[in-house]
PDB file of N, CA and C in Angstrom:
ATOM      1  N   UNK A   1      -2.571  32.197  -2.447  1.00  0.00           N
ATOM      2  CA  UNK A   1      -3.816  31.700  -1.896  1.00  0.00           C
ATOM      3  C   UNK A   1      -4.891  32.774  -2.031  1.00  0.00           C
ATOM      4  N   UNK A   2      -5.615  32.350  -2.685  1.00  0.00           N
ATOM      5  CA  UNK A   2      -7.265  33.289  -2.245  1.00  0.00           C
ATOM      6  C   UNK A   2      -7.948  33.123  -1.600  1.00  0.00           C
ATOM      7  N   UNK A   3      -8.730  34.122  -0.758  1.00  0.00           N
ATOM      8  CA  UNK A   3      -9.424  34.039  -0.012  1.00  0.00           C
ATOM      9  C   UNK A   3     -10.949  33.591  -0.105  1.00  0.00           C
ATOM     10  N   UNK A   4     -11.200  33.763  -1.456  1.00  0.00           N
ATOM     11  CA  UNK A   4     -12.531  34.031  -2.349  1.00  0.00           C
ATOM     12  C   UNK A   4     -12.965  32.758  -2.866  1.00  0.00           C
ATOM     13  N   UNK A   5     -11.649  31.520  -2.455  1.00  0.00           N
ATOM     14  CA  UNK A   5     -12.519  30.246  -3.216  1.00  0.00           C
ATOM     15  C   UNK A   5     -11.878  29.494  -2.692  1.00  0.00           C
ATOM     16  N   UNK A   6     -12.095  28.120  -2.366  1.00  0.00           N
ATOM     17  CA  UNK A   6     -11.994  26.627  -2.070  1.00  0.00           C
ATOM     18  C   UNK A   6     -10.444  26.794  -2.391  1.00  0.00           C
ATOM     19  N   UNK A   7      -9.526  26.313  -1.186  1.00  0.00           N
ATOM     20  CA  UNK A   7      -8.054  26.193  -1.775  1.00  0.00           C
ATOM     21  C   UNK A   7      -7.957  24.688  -1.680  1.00  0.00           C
ATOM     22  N   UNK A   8      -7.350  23.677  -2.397  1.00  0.00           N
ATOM     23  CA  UNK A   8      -7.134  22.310  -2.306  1.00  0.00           C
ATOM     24  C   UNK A   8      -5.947  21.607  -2.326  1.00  0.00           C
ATOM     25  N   UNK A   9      -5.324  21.023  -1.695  1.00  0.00           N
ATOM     26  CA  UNK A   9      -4.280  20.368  -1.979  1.00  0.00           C
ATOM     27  C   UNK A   9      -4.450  18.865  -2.756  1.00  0.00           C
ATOM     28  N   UNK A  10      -3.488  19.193  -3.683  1.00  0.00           N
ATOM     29  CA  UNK A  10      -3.720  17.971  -4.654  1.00  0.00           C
ATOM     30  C   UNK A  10      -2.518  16.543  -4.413  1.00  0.00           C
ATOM     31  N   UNK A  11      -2.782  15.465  -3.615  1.00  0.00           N
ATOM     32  CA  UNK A  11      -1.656  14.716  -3.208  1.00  0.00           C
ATOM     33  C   UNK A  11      -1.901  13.311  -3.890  1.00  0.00           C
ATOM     34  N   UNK A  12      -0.437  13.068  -4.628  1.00  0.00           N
ATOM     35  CA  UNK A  12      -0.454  11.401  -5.882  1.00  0.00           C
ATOM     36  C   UNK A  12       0.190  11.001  -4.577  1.00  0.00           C
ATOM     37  N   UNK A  13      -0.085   9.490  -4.434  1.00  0.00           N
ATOM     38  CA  UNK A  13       1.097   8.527  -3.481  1.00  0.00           C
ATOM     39  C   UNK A  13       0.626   7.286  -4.603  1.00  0.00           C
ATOM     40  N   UNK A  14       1.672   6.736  -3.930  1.00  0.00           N
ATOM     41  CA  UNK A  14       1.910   4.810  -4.493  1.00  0.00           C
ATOM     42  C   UNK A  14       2.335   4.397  -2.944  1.00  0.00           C
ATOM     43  N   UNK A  15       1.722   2.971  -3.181  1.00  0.00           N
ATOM     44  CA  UNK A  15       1.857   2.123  -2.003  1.00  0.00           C
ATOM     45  C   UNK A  15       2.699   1.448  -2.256  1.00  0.00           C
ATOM     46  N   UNK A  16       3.805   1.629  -1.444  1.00  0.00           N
ATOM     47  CA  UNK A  16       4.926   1.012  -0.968  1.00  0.00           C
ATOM     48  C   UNK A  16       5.238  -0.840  -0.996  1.00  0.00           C
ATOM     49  N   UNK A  17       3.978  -1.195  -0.779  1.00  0.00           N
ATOM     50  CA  UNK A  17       4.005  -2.647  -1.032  1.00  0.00           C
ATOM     51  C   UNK A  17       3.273  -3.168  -2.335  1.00  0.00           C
ATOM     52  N   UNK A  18       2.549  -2.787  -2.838  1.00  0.00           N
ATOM     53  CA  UNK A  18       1.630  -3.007  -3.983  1.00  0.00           C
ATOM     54  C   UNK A  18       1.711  -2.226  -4.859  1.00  0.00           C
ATOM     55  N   UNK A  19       2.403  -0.540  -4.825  1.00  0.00           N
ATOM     56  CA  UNK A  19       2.550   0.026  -6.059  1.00  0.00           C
ATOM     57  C   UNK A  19       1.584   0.859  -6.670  1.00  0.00           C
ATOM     58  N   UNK A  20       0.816   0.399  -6.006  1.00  0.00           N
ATOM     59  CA  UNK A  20      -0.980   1.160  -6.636  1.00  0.00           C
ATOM     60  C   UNK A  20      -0.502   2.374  -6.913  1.00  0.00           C
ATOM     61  N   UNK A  21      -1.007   3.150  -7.364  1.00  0.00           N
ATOM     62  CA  UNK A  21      -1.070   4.705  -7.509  1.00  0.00           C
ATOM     63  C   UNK A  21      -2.778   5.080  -7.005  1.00  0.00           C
ATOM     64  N   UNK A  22      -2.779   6.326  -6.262  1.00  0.00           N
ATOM     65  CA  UNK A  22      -3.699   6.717  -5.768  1.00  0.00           C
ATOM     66  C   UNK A  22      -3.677   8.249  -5.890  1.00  0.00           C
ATOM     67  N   UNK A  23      -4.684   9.165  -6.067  1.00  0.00           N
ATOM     68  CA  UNK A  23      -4.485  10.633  -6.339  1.00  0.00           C
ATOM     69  C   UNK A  23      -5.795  11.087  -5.080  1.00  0.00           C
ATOM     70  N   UNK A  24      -5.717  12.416  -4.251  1.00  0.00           N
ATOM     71  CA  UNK A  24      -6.967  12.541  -3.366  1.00  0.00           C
ATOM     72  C   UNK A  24      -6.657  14.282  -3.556  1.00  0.00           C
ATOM     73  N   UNK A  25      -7.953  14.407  -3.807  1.00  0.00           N
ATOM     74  CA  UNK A  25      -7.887  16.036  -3.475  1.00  0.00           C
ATOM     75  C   UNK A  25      -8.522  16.090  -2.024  1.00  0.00           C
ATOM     76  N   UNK A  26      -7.737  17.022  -0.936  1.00  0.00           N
ATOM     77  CA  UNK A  26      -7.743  17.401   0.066  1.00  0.00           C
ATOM     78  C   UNK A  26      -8.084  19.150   0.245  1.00  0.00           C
ATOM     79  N   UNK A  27      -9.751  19.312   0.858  1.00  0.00           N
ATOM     80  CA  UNK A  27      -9.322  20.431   1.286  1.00  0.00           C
ATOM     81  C   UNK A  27      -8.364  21.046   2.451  1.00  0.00           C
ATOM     82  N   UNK A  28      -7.928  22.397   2.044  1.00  0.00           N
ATOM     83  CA  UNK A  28      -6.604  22.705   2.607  1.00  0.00           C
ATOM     84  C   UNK A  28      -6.532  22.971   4.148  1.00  0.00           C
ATOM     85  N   UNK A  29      -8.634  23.437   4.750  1.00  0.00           N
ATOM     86  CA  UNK A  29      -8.397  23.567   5.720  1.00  0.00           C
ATOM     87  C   UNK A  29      -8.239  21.890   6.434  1.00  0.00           C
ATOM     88  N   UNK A  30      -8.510  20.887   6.005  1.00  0.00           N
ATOM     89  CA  UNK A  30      -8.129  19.556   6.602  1.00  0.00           C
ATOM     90  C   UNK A  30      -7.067  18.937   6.434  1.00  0.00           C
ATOM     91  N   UNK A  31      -6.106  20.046   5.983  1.00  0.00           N
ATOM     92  CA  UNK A  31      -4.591  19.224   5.569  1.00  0.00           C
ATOM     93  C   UNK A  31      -3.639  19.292   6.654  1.00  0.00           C
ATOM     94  N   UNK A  32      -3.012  18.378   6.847  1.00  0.00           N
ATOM     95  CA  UNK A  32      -2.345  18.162   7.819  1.00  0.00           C
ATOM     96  C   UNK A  32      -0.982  17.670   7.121  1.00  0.00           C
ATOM     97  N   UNK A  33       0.195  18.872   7.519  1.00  0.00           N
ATOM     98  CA  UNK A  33       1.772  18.570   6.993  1.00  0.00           C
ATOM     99  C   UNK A  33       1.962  16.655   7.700  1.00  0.00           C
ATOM    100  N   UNK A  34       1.460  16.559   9.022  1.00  0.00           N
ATOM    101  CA  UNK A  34       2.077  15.135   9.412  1.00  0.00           C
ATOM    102  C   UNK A  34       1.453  13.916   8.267  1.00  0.00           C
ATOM    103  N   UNK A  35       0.268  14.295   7.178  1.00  0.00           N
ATOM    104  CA  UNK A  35       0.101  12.983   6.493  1.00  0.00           C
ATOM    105  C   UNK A  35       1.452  12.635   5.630  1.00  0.00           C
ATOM    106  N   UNK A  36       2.217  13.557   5.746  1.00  0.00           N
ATOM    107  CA  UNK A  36       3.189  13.321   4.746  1.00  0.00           C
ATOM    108  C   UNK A  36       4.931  12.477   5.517  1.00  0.00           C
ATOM    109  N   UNK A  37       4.346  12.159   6.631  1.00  0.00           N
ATOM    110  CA  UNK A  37       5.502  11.755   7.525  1.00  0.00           C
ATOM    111  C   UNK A  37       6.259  10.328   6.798  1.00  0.00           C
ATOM    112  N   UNK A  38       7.275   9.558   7.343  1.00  0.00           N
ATOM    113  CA  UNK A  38       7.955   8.945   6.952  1.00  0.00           C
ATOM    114  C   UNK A  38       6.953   7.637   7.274  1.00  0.00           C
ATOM    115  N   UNK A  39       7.415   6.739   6.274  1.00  0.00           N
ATOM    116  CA  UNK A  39       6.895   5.054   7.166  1.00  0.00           C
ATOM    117  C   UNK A  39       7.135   5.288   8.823  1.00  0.00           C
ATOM    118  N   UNK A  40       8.404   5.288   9.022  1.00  0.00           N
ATOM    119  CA  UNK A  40       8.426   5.187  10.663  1.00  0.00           C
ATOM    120  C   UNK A  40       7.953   5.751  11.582  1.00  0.00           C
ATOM    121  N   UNK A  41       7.669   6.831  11.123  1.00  0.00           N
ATOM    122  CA  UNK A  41       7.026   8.132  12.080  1.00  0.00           C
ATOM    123  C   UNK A  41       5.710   7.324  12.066  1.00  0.00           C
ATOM    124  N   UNK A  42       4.779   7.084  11.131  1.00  0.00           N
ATOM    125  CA  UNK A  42       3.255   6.363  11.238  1.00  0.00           C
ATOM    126  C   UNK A  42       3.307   5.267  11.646  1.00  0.00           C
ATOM    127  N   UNK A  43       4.991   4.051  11.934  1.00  0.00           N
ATOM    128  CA  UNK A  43       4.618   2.907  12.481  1.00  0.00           C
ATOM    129  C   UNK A  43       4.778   3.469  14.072  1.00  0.00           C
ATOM    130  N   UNK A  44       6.042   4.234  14.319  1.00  0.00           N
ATOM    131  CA  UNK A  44       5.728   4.681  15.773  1.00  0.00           C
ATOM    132  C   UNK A  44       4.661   4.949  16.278  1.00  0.00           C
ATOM    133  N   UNK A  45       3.403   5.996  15.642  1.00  0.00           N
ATOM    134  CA  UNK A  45       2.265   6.089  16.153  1.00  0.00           C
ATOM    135  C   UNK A  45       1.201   5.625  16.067  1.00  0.00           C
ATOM    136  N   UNK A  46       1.384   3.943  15.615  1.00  0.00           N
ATOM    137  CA  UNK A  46       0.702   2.834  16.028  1.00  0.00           C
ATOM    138  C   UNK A  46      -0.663   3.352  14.470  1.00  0.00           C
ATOM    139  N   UNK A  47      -0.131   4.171  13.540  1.00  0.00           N
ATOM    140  CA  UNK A  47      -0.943   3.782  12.226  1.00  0.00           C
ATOM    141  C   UNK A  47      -0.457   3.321  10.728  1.00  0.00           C
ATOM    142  N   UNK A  48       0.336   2.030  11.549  1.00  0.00           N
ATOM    143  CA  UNK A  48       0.954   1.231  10.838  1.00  0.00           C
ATOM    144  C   UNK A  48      -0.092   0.755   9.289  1.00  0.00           C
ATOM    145  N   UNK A  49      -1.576   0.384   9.554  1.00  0.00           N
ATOM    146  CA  UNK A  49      -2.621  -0.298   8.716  1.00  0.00           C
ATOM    147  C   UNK A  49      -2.090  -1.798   8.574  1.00  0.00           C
ATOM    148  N   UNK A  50      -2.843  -2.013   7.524  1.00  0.00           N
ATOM    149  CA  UNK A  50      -2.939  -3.634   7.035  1.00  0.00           C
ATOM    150  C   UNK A  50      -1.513  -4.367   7.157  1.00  0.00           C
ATOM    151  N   UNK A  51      -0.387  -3.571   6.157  1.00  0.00           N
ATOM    152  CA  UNK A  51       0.494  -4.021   5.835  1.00  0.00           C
ATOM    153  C   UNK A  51       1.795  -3.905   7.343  1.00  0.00           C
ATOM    154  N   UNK A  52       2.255  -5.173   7.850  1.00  0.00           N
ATOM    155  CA  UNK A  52       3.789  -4.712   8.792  1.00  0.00           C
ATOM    156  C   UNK A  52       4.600  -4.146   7.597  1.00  0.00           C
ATOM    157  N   UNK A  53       5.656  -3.261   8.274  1.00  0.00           N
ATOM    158  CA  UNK A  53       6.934  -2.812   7.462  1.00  0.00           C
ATOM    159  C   UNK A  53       7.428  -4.196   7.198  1.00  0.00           C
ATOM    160  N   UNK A  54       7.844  -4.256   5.968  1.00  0.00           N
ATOM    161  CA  UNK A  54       8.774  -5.599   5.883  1.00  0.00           C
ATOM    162  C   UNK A  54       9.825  -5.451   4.633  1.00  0.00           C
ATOM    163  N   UNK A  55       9.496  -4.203   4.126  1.00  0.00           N
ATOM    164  CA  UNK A  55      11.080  -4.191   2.832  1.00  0.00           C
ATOM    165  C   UNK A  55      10.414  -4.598   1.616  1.00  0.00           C
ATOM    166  N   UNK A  56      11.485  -4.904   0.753  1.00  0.00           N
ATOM    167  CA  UNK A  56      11.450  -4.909  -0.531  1.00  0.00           C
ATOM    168  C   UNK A  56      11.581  -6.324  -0.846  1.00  0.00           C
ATOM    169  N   UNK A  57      11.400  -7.507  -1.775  1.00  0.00           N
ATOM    170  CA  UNK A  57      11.328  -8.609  -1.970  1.00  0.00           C
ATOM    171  C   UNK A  57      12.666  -8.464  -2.411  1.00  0.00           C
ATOM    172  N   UNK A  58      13.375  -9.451  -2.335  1.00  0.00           N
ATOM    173  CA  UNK A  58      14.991  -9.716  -2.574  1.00  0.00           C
ATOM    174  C   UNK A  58      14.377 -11.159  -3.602  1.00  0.00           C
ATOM    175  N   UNK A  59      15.693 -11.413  -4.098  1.00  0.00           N
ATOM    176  CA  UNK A  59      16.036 -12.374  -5.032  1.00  0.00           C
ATOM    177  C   UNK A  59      15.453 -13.931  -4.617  1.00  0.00           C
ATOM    178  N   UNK A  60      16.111 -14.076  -3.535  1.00  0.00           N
ATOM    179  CA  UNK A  60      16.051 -15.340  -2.833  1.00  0.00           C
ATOM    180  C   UNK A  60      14.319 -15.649  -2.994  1.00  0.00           C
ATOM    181  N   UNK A  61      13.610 -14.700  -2.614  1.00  0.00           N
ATOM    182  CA  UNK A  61      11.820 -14.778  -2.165  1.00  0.00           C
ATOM    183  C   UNK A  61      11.304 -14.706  -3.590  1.00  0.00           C
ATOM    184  N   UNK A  62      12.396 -14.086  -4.830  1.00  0.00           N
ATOM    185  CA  UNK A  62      11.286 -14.208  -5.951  1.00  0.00           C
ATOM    186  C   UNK A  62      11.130 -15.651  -6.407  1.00  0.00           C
ATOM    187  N   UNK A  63      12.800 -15.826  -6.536  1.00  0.00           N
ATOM    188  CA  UNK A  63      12.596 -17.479  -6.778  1.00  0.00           C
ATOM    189  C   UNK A  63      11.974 -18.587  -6.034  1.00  0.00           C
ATOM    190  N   UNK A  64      11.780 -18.760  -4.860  1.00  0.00           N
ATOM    191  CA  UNK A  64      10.812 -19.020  -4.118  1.00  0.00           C
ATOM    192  C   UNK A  64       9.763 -19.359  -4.778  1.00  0.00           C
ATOM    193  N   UNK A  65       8.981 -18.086  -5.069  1.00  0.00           N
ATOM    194  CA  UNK A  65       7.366 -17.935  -5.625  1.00  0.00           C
ATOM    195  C   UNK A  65       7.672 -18.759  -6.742  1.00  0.00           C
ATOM    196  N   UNK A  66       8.661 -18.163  -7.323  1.00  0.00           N
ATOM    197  CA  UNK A  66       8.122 -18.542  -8.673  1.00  0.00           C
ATOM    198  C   UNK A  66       8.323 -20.197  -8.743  1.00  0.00           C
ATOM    199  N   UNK A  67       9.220 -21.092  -7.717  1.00  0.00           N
ATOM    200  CA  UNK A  67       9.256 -22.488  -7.472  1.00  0.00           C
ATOM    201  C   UNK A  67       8.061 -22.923  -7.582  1.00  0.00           C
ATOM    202  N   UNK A  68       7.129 -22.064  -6.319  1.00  0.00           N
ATOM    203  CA  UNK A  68       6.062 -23.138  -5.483  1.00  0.00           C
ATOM    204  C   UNK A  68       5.081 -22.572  -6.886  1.00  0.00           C
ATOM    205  N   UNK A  69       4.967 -21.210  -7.950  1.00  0.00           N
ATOM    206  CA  UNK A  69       3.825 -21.286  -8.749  1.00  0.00           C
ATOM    207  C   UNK A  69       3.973 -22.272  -9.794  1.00  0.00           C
ATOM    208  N   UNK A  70       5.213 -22.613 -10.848  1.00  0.00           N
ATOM    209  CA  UNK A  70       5.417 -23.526 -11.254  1.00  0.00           C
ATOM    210  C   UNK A  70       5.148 -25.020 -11.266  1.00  0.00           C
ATOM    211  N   UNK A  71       5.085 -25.404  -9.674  1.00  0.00           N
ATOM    212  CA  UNK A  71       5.329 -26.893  -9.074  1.00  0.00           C
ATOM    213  C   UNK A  71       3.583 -26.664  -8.155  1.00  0.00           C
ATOM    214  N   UNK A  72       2.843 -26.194  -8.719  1.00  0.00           N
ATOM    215  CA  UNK A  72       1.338 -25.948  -8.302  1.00  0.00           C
ATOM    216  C   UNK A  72       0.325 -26.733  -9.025  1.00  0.00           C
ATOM    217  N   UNK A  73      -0.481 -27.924  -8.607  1.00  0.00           N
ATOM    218  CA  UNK A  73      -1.351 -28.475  -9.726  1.00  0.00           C
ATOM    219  C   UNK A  73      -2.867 -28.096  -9.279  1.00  0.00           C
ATOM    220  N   UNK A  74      -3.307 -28.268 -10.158  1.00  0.00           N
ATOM    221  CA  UNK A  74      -4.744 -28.406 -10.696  1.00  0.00           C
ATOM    222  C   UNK A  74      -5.802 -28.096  -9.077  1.00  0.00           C
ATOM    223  N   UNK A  75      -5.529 -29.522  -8.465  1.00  0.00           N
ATOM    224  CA  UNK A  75      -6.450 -29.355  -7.203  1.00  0.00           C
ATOM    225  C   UNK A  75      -5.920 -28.415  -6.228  1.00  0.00           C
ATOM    226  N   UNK A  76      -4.885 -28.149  -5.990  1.00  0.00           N
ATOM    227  CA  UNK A  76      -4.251 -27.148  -5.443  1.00  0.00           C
ATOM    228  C   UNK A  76      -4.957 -26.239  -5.514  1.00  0.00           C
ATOM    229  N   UNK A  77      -5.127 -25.688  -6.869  1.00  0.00           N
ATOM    230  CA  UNK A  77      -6.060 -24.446  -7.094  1.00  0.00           C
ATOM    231  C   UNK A  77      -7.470 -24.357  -7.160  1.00  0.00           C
ATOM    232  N   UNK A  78      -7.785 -25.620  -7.010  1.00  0.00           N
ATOM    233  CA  UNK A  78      -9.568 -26.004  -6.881  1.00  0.00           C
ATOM    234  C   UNK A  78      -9.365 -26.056  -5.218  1.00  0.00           C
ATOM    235  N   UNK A  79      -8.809 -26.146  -3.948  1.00  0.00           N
ATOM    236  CA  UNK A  79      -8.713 -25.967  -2.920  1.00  0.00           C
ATOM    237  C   UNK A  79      -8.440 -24.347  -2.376  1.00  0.00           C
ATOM    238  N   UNK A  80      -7.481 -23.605  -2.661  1.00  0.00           N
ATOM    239  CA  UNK A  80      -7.616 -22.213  -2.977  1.00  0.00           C
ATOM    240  C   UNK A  80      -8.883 -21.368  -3.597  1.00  0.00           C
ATOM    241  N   UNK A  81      -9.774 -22.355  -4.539  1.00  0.00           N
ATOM    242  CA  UNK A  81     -10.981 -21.681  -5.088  1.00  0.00           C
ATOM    243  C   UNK A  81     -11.856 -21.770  -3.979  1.00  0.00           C
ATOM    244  N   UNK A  82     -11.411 -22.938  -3.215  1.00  0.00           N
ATOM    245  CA  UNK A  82     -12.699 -23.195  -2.010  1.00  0.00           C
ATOM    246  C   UNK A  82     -13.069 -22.421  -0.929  1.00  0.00           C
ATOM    247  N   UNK A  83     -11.795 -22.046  -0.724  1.00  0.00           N
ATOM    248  CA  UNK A  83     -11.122 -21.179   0.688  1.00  0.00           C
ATOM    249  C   UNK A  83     -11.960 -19.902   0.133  1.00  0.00           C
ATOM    250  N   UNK A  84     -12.009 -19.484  -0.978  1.00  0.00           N
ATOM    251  CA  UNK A  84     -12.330 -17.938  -0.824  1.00  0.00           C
ATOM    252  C   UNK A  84     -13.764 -18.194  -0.268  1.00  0.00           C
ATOM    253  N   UNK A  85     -14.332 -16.296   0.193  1.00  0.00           N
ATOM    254  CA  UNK A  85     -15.141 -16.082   0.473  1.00  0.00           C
ATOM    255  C   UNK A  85     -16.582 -15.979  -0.423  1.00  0.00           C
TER     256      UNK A  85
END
């Protein structure tokens, strides 16, 4: 570490439910070892965010989707176009 210039921590994550990849440079005096805690440790302290814990999609739920996208018509998706914002 030098004293003489900006030290940074450089941290990649992927989101656990979506996969994204995300990269943030952090300066070092705002780094905090707890951002790096487990899922559970951040759902215990109630900074769960958007997503509940809920796992990994299993077999059963892909086929599922892929039933109801298959067996999906036309107005279906002109009703879904409506709904958005």
């Amino acid at each position: 570490m030098s004293r003489w210039r900006p030290i940074w921590v450089y941290l990649k994550y992927r989101c656990s439910h979506c996969r994204m990849v995300g990269e943030k440079l952090i300066n070092h005096r705002d780094w905090d070892e707890d951002m790096l805690a487990d899922e559970a440790a951040v759902s215990e302290a109630g900074g769960g965010g958007r997503f509940p814990a809920r796992g990994g999609i299993d077999d059963d739920e892909l086929r599922e989707f892929s039933t109801r996208i298959r067996d999906l018509r036309r107005s279906d998706l002109d009703a879904l176009a409506r709904d958005l914002p």
